[in-house]
N, C-alpha and C. Protein backbone atom coordinates (compact mmCIF):
# COMPACT_ATOMS: atom_id res chain seq x y z
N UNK A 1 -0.32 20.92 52.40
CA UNK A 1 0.84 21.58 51.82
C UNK A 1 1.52 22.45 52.86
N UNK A 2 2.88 22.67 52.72
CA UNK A 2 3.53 23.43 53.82
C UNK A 2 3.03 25.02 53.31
N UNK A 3 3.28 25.93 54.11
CA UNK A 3 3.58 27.17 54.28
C UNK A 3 4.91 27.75 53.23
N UNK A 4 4.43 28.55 52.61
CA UNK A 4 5.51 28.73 51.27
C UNK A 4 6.61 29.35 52.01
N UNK A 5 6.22 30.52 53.42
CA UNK A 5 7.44 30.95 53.67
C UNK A 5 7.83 29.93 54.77
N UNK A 6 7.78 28.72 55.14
CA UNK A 6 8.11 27.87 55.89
C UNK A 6 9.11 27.18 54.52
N UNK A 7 8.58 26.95 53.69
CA UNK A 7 9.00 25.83 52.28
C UNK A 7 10.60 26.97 52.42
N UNK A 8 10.59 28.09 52.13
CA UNK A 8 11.67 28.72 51.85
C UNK A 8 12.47 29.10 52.94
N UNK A 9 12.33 29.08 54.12
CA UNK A 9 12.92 28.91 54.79
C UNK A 9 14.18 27.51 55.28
N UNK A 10 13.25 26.54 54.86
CA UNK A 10 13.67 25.10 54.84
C UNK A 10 14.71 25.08 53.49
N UNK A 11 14.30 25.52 52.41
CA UNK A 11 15.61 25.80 51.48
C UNK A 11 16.35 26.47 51.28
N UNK A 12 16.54 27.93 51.92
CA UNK A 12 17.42 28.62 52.03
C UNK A 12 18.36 28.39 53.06
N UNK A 13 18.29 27.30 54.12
CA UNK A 13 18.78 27.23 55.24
C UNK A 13 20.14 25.95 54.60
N UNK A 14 19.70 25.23 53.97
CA UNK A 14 20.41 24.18 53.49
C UNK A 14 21.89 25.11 52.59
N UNK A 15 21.41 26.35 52.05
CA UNK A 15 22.89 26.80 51.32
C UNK A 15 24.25 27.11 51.91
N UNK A 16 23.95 27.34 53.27
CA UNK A 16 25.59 27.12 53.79
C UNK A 16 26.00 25.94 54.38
N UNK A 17 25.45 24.69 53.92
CA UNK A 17 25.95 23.71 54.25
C UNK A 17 26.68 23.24 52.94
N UNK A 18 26.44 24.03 51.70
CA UNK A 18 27.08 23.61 50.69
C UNK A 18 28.57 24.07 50.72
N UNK A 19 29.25 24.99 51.53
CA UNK A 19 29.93 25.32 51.50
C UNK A 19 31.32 24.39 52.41
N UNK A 20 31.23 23.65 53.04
CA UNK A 20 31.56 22.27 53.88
C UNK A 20 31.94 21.24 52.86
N UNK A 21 32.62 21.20 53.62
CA UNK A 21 33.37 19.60 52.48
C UNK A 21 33.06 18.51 52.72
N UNK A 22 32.57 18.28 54.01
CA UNK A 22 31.77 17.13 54.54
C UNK A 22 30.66 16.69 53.36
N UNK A 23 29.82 17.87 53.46
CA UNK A 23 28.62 18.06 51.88
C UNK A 23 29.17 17.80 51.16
N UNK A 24 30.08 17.74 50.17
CA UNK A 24 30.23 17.47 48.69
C UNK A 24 31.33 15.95 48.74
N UNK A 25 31.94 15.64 50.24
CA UNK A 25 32.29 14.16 50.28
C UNK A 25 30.47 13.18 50.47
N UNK A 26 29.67 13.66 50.99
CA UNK A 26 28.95 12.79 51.17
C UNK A 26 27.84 12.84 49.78
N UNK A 27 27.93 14.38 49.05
CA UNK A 27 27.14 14.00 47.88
C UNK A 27 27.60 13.22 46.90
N UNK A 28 29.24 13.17 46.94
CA UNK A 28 29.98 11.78 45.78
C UNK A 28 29.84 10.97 46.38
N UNK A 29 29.66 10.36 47.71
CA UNK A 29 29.60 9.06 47.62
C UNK A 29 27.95 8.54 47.70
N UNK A 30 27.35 9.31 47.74
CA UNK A 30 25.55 8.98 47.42
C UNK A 30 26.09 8.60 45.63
N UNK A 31 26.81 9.41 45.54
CA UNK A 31 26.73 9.98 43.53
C UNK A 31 27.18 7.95 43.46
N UNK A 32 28.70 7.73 43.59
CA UNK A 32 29.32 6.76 43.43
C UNK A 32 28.38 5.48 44.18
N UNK A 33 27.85 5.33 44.78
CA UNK A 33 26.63 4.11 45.14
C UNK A 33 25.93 4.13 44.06
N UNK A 34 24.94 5.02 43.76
CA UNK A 34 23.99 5.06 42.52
C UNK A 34 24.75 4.68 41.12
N UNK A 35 25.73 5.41 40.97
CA UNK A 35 26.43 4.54 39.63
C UNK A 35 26.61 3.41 40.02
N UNK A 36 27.03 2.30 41.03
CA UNK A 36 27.96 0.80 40.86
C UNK A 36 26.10 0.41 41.21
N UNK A 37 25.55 0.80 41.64
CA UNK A 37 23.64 -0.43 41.68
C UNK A 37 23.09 0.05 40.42
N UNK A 38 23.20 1.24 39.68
CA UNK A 38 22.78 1.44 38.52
C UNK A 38 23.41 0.15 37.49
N UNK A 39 24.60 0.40 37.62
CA UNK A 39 25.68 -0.74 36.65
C UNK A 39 25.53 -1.94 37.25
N UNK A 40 24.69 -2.64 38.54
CA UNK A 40 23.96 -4.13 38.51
C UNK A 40 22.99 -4.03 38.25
N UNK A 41 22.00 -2.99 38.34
CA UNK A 41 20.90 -3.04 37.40
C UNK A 41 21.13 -3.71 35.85
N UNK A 42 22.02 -3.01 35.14
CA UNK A 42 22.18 -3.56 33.81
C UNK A 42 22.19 -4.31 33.56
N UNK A 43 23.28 -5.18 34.53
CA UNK A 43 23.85 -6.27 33.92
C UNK A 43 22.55 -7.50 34.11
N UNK A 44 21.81 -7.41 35.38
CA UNK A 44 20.80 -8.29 35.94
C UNK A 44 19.85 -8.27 34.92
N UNK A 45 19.11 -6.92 34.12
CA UNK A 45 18.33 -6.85 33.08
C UNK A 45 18.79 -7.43 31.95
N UNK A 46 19.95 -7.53 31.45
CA UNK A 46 20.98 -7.87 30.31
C UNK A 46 20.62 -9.10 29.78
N UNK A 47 20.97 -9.70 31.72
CA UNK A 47 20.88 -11.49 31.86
C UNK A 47 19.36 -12.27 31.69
N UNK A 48 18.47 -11.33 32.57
CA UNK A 48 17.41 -11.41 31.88
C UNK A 48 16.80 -12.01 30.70
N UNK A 49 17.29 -10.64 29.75
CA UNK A 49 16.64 -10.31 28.16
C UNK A 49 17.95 -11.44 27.43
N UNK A 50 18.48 -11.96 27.87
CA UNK A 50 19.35 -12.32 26.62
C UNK A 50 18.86 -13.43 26.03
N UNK A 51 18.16 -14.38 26.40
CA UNK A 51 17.28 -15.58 25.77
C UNK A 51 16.31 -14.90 24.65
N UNK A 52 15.92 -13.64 24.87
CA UNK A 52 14.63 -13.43 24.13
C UNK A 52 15.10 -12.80 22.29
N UNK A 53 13.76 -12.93 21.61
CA UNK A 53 14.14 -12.61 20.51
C UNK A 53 14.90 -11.07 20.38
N UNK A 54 15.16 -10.33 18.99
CA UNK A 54 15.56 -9.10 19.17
C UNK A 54 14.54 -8.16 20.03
N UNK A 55 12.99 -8.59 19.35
CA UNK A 55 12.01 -7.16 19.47
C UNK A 55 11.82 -7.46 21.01
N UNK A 56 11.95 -8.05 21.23
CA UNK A 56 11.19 -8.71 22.86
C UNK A 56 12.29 -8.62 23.56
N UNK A 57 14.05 -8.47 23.36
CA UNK A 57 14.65 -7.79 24.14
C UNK A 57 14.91 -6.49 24.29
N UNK A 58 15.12 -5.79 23.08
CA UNK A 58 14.75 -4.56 23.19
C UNK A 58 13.74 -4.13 24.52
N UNK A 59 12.25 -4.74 24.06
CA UNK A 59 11.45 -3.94 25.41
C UNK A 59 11.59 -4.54 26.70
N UNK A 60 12.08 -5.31 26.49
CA UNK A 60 12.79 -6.02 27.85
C UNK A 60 13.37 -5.20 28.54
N UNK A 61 14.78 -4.66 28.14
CA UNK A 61 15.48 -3.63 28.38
C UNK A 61 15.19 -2.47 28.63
N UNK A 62 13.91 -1.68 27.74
CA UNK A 62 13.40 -0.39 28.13
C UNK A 62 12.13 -0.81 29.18
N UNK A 63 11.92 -1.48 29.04
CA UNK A 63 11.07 -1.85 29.94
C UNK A 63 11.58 -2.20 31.80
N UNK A 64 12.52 -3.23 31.42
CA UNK A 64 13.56 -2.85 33.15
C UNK A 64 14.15 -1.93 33.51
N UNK A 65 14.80 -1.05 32.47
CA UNK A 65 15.82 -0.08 32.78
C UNK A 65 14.25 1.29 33.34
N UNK A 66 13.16 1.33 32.97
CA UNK A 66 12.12 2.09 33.47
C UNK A 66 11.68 1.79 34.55
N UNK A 67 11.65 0.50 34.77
CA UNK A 67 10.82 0.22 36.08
C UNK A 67 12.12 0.07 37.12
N UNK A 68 13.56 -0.05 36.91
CA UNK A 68 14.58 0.02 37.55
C UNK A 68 14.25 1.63 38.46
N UNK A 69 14.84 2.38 37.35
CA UNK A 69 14.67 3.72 37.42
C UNK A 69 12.99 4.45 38.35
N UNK A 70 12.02 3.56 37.90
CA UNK A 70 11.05 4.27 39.03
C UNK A 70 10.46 3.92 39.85
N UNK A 71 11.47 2.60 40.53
CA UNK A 71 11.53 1.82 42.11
C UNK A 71 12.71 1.99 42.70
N UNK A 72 13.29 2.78 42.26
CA UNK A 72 14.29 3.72 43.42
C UNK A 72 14.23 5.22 43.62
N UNK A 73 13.31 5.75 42.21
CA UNK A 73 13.20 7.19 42.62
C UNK A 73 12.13 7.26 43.63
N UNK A 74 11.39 6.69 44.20
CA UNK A 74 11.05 6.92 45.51
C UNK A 74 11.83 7.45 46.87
N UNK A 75 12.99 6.32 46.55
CA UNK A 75 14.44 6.39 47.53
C UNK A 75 14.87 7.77 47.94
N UNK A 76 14.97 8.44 46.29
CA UNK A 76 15.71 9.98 46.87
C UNK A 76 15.05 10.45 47.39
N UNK A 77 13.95 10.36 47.93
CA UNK A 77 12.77 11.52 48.69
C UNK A 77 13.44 11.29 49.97
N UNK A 78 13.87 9.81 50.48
CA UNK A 78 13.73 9.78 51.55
C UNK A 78 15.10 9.88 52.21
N UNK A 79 15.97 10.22 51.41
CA UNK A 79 16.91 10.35 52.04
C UNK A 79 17.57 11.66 53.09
């Protein structure tokens, strides 16, 4: 584990970069990527599940849209 006053150092240092416009152009377009692969996620799961009965698409759907969702939240760590 890091050093707590190392940990806070490392996050207090990041707040005047919020103040830059560079920062908040590059946090919309992280933002705007994740929405348009979120919205092929869907549609790819959609295409998927659409052969299957109701109950079996249903978990189709919660079932991809979960495992969508926690094979890219790895991603944000590393960015």
């Amino acid at each position: 584990m890091m050093d707590p006053g190392t940990w806070l150092a490392m996050v207090t240092s990041g707040w005047s970069d919020m103040s830059h416009t560079t920062f908040w152009v590059a946090l919309l377009k992280i933002m705007w990527i994740n929405i348009l692969l979120s919205g092929d996620n869907a549609v790819v799961i959609a295409m998927a599940c659409r052969g299957l009965p109701h109950r079996q698409r249903v978990w189709g759907m919660v079932l991809g849209a979960g495992v969508a969702c926690a094979s890219s939240s790895p991603f944000l760590w590393l960015r």
